[in-house]
PDB file of N, CA and C in Angstrom:
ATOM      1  N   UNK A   1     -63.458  16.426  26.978  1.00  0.00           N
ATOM      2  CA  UNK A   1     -63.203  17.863  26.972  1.00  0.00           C
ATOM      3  C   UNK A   1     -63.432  18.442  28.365  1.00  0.00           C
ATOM      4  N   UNK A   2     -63.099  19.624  29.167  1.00  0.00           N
ATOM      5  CA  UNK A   2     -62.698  20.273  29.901  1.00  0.00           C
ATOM      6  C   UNK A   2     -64.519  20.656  29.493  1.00  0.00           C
ATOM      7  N   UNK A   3     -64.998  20.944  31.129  1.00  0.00           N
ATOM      8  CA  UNK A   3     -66.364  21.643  30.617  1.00  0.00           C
ATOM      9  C   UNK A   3     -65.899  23.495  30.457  1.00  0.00           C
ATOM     10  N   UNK A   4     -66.603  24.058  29.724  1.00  0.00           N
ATOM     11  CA  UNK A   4     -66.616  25.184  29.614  1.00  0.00           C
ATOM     12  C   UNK A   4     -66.776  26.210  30.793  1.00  0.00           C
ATOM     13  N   UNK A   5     -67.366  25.620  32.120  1.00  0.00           N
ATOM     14  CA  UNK A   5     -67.555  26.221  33.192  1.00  0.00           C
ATOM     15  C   UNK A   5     -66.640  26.122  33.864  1.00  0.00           C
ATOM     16  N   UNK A   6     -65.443  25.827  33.269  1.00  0.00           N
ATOM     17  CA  UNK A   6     -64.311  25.284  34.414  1.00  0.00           C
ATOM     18  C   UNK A   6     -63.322  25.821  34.596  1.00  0.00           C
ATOM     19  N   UNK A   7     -63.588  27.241  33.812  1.00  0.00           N
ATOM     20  CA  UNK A   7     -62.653  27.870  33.694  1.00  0.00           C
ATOM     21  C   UNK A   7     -62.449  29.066  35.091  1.00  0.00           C
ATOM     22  N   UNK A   8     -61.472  29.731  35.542  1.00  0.00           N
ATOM     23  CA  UNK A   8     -61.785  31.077  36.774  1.00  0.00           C
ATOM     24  C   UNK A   8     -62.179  32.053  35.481  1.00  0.00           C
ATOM     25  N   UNK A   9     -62.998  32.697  36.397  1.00  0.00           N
ATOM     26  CA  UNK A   9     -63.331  34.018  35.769  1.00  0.00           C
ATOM     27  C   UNK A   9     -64.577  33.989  34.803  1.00  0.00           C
ATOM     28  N   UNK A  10     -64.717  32.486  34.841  1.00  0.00           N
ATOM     29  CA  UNK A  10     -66.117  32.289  33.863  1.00  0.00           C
ATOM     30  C   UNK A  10     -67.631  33.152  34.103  1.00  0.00           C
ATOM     31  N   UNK A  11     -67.347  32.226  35.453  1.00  0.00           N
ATOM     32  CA  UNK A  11     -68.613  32.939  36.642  1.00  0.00           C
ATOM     33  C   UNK A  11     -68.616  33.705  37.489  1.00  0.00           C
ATOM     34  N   UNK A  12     -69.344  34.484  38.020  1.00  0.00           N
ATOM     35  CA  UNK A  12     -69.322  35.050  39.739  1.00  0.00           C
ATOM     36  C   UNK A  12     -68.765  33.961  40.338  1.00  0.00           C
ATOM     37  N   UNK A  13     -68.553  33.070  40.722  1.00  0.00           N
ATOM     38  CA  UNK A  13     -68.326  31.786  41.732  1.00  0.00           C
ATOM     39  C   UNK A  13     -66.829  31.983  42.536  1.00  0.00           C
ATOM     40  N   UNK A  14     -66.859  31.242  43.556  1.00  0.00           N
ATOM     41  CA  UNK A  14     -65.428  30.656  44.491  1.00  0.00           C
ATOM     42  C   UNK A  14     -64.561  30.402  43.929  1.00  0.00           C
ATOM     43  N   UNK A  15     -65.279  29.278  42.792  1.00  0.00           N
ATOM     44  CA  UNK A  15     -64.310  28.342  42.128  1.00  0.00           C
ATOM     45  C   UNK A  15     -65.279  27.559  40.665  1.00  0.00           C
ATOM     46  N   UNK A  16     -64.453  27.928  39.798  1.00  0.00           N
ATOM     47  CA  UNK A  16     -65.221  26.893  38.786  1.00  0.00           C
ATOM     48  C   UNK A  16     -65.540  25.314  38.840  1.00  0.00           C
ATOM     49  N   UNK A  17     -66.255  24.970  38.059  1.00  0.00           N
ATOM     50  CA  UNK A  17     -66.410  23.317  38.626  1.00  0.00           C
ATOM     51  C   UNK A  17     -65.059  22.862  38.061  1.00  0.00           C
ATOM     52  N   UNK A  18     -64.904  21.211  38.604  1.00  0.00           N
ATOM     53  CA  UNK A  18     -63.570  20.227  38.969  1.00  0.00           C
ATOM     54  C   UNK A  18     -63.129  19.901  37.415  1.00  0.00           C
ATOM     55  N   UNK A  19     -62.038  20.211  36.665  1.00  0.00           N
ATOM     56  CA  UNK A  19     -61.610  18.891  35.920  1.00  0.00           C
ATOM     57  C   UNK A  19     -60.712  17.877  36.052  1.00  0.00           C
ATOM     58  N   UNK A  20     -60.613  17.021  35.684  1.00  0.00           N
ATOM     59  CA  UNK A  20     -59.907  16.063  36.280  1.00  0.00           C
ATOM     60  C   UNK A  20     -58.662  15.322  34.900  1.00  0.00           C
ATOM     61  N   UNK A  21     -57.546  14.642  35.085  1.00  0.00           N
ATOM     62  CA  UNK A  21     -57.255  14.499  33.775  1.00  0.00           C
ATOM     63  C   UNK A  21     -57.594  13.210  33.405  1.00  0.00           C
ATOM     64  N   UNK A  22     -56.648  12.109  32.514  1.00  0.00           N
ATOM     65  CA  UNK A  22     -57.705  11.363  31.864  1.00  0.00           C
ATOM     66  C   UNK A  22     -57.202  10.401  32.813  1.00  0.00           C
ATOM     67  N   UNK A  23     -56.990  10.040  33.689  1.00  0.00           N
ATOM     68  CA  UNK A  23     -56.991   8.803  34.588  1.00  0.00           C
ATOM     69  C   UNK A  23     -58.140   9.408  35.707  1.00  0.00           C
ATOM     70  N   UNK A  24     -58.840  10.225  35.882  1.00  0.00           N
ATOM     71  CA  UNK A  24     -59.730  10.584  36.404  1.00  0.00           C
ATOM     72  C   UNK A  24     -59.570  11.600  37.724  1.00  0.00           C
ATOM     73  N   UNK A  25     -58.457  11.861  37.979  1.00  0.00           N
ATOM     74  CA  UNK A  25     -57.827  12.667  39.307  1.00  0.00           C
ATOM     75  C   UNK A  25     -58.199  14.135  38.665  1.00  0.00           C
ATOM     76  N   UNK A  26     -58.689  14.669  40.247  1.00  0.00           N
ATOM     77  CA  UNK A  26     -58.797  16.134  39.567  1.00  0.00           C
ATOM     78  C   UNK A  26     -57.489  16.485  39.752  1.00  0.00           C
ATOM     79  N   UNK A  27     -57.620  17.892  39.139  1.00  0.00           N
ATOM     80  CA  UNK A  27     -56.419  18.795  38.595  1.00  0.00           C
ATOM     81  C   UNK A  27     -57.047  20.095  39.423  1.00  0.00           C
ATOM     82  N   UNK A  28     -55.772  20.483  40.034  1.00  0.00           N
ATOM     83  CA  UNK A  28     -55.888  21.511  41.037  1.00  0.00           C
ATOM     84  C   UNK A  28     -55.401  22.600  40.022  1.00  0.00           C
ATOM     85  N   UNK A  29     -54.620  22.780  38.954  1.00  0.00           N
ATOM     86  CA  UNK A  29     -54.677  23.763  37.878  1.00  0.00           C
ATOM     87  C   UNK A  29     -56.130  23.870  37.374  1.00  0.00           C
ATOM     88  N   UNK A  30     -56.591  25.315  37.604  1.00  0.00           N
ATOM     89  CA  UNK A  30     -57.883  25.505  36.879  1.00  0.00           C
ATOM     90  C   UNK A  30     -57.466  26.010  35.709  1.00  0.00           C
ATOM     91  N   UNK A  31     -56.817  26.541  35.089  1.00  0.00           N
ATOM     92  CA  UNK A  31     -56.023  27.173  33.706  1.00  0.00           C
ATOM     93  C   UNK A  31     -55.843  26.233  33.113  1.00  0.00           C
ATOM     94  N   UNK A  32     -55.612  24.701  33.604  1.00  0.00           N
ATOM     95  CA  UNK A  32     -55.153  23.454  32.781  1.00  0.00           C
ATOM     96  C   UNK A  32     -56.184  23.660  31.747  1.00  0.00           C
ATOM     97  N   UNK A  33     -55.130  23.255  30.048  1.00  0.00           N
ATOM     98  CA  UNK A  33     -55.891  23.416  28.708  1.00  0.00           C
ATOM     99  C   UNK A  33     -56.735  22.201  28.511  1.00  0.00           C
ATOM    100  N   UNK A  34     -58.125  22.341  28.296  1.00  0.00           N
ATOM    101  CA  UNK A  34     -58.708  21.322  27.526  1.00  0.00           C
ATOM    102  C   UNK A  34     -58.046  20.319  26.557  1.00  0.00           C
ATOM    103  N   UNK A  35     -58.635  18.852  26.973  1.00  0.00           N
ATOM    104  CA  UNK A  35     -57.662  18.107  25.901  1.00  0.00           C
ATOM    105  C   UNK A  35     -58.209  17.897  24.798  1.00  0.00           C
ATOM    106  N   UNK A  36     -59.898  18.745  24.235  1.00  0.00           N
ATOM    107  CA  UNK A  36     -60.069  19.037  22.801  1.00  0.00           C
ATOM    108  C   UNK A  36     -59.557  20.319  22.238  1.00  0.00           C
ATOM    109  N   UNK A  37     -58.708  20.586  23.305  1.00  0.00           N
ATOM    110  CA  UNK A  37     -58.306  21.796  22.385  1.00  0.00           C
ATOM    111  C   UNK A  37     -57.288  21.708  21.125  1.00  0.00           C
ATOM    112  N   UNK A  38     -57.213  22.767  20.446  1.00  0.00           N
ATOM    113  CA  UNK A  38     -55.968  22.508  19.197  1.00  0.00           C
ATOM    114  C   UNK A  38     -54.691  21.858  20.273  1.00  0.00           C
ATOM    115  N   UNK A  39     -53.813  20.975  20.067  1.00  0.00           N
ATOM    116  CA  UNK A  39     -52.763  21.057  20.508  1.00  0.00           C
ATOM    117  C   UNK A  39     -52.596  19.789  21.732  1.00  0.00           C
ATOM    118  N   UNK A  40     -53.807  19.880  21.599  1.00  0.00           N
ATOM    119  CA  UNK A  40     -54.385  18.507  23.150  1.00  0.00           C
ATOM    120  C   UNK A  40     -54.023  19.593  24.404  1.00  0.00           C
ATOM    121  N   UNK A  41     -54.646  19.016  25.395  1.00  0.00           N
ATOM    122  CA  UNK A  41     -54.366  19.095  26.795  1.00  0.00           C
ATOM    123  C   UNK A  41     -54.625  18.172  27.940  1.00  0.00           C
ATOM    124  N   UNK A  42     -54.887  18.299  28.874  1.00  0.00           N
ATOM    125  CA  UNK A  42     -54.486  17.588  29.916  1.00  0.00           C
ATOM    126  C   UNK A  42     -55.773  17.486  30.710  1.00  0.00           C
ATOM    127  N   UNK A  43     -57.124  18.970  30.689  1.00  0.00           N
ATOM    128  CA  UNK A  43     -58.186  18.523  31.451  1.00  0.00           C
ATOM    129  C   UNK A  43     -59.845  18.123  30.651  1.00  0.00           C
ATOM    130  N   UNK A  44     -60.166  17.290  31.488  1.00  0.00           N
ATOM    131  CA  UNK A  44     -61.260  16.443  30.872  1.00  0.00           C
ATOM    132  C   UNK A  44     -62.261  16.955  31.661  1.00  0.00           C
ATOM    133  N   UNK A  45     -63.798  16.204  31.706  1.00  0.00           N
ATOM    134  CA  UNK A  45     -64.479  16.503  32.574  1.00  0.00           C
ATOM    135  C   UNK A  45     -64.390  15.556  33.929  1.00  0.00           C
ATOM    136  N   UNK A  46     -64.557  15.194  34.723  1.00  0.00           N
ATOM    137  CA  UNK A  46     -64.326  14.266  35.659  1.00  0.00           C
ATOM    138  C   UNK A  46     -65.918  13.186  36.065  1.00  0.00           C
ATOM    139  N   UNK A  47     -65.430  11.914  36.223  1.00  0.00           N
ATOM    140  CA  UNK A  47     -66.327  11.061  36.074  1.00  0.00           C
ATOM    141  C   UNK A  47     -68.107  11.268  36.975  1.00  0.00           C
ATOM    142  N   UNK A  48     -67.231  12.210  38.081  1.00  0.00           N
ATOM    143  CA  UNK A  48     -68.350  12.008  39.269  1.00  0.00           C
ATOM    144  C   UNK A  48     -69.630  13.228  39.032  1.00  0.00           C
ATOM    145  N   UNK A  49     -69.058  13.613  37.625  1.00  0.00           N
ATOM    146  CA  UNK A  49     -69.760  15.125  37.037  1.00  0.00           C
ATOM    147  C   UNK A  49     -71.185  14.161  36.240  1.00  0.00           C
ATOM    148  N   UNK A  50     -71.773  12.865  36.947  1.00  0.00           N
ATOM    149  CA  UNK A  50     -72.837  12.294  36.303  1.00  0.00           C
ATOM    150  C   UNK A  50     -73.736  12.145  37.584  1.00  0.00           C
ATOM    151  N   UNK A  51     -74.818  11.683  36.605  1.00  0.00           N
ATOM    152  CA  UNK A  51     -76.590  11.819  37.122  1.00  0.00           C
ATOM    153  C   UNK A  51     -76.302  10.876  38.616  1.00  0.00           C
ATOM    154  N   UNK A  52     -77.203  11.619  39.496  1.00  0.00           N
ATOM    155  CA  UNK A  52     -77.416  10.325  40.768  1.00  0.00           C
ATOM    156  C   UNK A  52     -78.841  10.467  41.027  1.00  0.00           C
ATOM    157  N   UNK A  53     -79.578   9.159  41.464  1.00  0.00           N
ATOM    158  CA  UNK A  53     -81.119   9.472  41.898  1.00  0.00           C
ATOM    159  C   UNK A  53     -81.006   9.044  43.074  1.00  0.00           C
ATOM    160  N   UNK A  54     -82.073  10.311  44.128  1.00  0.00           N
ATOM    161  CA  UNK A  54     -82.156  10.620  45.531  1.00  0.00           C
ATOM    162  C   UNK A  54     -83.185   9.314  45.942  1.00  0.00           C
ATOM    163  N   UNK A  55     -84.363   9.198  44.976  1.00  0.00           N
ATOM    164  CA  UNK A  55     -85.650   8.365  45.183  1.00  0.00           C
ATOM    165  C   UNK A  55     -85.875   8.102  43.630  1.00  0.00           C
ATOM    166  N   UNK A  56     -87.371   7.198  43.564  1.00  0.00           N
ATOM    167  CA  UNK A  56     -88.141   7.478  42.570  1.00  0.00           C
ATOM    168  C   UNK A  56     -88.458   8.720  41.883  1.00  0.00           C
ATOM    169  N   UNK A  57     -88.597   9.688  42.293  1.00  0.00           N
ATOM    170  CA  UNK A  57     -88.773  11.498  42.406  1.00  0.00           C
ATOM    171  C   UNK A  57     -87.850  11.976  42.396  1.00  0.00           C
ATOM    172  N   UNK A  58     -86.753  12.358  42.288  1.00  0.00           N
ATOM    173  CA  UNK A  58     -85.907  12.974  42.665  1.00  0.00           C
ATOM    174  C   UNK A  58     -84.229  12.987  42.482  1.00  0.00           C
ATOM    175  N   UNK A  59     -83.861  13.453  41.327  1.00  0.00           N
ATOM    176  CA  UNK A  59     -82.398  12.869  41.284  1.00  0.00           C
ATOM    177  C   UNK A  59     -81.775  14.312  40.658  1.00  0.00           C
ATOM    178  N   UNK A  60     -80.176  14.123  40.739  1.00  0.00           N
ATOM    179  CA  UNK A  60     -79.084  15.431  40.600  1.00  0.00           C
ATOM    180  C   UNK A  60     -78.484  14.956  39.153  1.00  0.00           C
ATOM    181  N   UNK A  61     -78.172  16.014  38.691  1.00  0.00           N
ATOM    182  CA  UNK A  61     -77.231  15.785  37.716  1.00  0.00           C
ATOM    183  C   UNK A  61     -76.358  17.158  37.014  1.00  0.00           C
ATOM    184  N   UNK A  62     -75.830  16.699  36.055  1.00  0.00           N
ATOM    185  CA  UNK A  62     -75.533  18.140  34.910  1.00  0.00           C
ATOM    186  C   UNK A  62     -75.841  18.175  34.159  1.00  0.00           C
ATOM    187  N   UNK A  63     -75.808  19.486  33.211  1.00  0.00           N
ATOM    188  CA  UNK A  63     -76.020  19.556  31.683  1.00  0.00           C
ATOM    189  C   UNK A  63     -75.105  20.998  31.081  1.00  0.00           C
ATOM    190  N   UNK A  64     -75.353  20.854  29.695  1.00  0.00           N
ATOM    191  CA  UNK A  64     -75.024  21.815  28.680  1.00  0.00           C
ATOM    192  C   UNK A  64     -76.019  22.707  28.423  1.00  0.00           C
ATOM    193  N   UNK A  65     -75.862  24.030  28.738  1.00  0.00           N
ATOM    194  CA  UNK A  65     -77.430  25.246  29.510  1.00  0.00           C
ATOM    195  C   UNK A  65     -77.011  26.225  28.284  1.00  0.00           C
ATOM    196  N   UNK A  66     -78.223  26.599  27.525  1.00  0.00           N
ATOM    197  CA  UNK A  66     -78.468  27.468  26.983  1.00  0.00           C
ATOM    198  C   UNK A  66     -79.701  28.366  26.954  1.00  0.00           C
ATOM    199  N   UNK A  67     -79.680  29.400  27.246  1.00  0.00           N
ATOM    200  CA  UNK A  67     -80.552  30.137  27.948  1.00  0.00           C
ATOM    201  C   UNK A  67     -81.392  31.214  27.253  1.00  0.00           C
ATOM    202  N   UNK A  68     -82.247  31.645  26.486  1.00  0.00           N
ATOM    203  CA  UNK A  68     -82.261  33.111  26.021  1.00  0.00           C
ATOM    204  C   UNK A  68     -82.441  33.990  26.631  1.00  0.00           C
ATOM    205  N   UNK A  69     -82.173  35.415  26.398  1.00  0.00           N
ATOM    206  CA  UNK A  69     -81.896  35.867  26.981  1.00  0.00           C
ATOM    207  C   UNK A  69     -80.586  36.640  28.289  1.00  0.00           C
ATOM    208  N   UNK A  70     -79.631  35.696  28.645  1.00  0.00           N
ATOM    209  CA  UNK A  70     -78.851  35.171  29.646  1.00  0.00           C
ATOM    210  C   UNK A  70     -77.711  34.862  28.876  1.00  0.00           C
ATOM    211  N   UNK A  71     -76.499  34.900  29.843  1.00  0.00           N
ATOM    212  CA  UNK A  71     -75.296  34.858  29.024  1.00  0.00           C
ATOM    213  C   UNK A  71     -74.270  33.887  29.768  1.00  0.00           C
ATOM    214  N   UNK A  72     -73.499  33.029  29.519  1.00  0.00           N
ATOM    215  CA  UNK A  72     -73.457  31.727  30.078  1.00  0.00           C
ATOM    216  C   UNK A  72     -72.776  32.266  31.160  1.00  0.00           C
ATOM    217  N   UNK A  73     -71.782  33.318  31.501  1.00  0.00           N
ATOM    218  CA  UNK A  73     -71.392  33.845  32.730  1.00  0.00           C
ATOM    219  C   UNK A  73     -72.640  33.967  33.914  1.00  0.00           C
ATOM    220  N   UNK A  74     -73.635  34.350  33.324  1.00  0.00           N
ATOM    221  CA  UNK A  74     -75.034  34.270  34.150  1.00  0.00           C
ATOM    222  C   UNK A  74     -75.438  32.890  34.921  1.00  0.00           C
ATOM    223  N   UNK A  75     -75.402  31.739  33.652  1.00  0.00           N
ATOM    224  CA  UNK A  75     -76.145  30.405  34.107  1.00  0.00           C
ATOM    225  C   UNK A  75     -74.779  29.158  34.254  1.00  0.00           C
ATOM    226  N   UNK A  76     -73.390  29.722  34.049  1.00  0.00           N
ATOM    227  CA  UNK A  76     -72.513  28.823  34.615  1.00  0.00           C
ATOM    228  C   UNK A  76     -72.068  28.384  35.546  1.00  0.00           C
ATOM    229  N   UNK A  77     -72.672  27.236  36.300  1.00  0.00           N
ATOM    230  CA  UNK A  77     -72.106  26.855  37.718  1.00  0.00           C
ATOM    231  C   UNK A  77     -73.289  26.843  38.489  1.00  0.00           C
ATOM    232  N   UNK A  78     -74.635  27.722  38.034  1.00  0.00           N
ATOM    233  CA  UNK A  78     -75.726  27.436  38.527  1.00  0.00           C
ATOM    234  C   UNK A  78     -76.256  26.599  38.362  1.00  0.00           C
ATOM    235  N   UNK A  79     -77.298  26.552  39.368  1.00  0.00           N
ATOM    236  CA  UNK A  79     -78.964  25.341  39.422  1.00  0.00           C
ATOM    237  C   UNK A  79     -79.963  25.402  39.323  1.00  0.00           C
ATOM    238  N   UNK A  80     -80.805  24.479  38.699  1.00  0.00           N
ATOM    239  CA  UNK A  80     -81.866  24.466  37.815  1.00  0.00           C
ATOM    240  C   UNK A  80     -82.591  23.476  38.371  1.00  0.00           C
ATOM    241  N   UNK A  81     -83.888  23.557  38.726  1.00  0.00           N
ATOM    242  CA  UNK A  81     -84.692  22.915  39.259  1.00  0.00           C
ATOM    243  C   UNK A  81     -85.583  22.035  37.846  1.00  0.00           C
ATOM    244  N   UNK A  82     -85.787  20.763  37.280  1.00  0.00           N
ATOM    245  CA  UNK A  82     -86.240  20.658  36.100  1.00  0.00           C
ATOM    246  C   UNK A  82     -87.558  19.665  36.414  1.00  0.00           C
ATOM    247  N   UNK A  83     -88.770  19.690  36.221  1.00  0.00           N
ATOM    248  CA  UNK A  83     -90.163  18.864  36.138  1.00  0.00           C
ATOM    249  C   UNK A  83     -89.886  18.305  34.894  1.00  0.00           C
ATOM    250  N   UNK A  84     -90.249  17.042  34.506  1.00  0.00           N
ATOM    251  CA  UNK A  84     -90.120  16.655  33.063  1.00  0.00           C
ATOM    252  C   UNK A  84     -91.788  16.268  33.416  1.00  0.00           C
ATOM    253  N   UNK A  85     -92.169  16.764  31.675  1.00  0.00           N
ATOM    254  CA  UNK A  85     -94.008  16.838  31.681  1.00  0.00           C
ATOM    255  C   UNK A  85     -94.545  15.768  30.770  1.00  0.00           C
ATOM    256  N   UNK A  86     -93.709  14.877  30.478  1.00  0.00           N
ATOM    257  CA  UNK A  86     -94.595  13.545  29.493  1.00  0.00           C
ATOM    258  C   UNK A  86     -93.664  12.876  29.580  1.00  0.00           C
ATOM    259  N   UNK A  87     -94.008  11.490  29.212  1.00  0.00           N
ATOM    260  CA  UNK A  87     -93.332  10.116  28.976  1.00  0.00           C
ATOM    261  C   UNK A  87     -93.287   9.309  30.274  1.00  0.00           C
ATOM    262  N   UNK A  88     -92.428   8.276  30.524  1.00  0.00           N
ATOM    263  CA  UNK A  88     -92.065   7.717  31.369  1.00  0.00           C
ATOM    264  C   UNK A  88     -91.751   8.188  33.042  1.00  0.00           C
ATOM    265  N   UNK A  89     -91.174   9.292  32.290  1.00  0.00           N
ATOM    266  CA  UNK A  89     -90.978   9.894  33.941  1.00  0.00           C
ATOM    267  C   UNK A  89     -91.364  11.483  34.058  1.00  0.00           C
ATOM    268  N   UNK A  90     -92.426  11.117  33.192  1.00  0.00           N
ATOM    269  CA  UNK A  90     -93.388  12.266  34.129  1.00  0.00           C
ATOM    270  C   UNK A  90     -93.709  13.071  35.464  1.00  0.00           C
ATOM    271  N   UNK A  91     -93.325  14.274  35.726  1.00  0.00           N
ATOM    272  CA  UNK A  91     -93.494  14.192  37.191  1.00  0.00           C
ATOM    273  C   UNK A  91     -92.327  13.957  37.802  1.00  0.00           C
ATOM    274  N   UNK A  92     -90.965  13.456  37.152  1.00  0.00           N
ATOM    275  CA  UNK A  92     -90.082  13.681  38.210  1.00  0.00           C
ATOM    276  C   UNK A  92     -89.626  14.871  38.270  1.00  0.00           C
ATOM    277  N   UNK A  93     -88.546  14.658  39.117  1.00  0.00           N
ATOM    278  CA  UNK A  93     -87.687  16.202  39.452  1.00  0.00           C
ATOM    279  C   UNK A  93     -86.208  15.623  39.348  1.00  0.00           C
ATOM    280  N   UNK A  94     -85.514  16.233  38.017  1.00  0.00           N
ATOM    281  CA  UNK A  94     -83.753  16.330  38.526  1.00  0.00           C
ATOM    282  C   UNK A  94     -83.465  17.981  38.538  1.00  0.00           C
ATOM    283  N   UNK A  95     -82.700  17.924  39.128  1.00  0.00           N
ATOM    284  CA  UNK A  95     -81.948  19.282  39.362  1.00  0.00           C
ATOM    285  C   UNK A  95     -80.449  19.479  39.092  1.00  0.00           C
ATOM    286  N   UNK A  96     -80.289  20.116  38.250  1.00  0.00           N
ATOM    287  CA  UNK A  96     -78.626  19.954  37.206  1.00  0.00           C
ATOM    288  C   UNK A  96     -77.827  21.505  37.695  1.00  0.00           C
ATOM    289  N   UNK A  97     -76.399  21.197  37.687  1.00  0.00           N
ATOM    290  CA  UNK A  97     -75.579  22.245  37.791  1.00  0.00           C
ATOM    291  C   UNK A  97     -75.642  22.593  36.001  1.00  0.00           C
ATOM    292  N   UNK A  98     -75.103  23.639  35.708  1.00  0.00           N
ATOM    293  CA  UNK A  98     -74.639  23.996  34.555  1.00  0.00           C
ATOM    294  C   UNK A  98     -73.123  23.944  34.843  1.00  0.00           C
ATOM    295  N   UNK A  99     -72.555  23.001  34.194  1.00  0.00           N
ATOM    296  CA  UNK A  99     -71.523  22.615  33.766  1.00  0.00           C
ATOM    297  C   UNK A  99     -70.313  23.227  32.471  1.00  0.00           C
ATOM    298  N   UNK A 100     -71.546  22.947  31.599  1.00  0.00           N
ATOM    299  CA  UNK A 100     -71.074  23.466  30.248  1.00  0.00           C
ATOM    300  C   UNK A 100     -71.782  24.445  29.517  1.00  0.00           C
ATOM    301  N   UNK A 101     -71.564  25.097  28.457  1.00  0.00           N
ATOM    302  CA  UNK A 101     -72.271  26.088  27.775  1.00  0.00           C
ATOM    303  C   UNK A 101     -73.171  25.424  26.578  1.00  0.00           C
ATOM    304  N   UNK A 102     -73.653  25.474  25.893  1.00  0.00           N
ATOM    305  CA  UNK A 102     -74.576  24.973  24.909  1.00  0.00           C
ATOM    306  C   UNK A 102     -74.667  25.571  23.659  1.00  0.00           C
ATOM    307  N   UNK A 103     -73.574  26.222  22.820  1.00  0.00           N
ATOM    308  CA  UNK A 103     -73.568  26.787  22.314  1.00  0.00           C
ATOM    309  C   UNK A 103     -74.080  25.956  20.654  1.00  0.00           C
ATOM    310  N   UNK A 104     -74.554  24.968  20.587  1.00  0.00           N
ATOM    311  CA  UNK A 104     -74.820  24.050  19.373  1.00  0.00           C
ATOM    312  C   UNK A 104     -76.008  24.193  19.793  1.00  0.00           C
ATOM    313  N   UNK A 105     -76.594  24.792  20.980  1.00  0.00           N
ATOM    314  CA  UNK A 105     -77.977  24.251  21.171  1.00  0.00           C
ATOM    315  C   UNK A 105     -78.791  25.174  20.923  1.00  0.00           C
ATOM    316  N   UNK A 106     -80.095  24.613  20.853  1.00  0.00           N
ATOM    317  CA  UNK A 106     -82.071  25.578  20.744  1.00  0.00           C
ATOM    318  C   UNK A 106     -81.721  26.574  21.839  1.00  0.00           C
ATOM    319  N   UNK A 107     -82.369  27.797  22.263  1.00  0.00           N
ATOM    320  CA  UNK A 107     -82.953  28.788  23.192  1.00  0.00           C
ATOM    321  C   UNK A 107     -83.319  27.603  24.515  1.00  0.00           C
ATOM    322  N   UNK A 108     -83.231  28.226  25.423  1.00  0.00           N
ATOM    323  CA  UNK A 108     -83.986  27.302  26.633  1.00  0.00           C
ATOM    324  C   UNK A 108     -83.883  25.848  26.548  1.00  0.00           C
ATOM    325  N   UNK A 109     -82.530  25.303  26.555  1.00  0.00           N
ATOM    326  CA  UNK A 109     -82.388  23.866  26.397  1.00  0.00           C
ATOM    327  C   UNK A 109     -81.235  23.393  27.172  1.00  0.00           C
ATOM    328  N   UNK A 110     -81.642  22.496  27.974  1.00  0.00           N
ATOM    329  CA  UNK A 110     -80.960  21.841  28.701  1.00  0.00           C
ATOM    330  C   UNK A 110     -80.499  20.691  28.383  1.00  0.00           C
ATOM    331  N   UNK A 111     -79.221  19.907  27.684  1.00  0.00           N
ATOM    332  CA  UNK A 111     -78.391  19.050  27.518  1.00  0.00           C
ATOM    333  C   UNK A 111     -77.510  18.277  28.303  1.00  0.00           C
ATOM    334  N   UNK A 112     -78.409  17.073  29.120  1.00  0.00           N
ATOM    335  CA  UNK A 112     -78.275  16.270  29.951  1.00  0.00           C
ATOM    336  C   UNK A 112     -76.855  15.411  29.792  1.00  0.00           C
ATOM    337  N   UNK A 113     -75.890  15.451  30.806  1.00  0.00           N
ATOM    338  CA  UNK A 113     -75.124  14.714  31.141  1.00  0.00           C
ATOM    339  C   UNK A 113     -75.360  13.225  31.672  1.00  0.00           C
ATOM    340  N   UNK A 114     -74.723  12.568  30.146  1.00  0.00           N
ATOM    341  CA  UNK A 114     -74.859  11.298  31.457  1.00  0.00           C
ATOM    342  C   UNK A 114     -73.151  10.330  31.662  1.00  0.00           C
TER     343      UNK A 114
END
C-alpha cells in the first residue's frame, strides 16, 4: 500500500514521502492511487522506507504514528526521537519518520516499519 503520508497536501511539507511502484522505482506522480485501494493502483511503499542502524545505539527508521491529541496532518512526515526502556535493547535510540497514519492503533503508539 501507498503510505498515507504520501499524499500532497497531507502535511505542511515540500513534498510528501516517496512511493514507488511494485518493481520498486519511485513514482514521480504523487496523486498515483494506492494499489490497496478499491480498484488497485500503481503506488506502494518503496523498499528503502526500512530500519538502518548507525551503531550499537543508534539506528533510523519508520513507523505508523498515532498520536493523542494531534492530527496526522500534524505528525505526518515528521520525527520522533524514540528511547526503548526494557528488554534487549534497552537504552537504545531509533528515530522514525512518520510515514503512515495509525488509525487501527492505541493513543501514543508508534508502529514500527520493518
Amino acid at each position: 500500500c501507498k503510505g498515507s503520508c504520501g499524499w500532497a497536501g497531507k502535511a505542511p511539507v515540500n513534498q510528501p514521502i516517496r512511493s514507488c511502484d511494485k518493481s520498486d522505482n519511485p513514482l514521480a506522480d504523487m496523486a498515483a492511487k494506492s494499489a490497496c485501494d478499491n480498484g488497485g493502483g500503481v503506488a506502494h511503499m518503496c523498499s528503502n522506507q526500512s530500519p538502518w542502524a548507525v551503531n550499537d545505539k543508534l539506528a533510523y527508521g519508520f513507523a505508523a504514528v498515532k498520536l493523542a491529541g494531534s492530527s496526522e496532518s500534524a505528525w505526518c512526515c515528521s520525527c520522533y526521537e524514540l528511547t526503548f526502556t526494557s528488554g534487549p535493547v534497552s537504552g537504545q535510540q531509533l528515530i522514525v519518520q512518520a510515514t503512515n497514519t495509525g488509525g487501527d492503533l492505541g493513543q501514543n503508539h508508534f508502529d514500527l516499519a520493518m
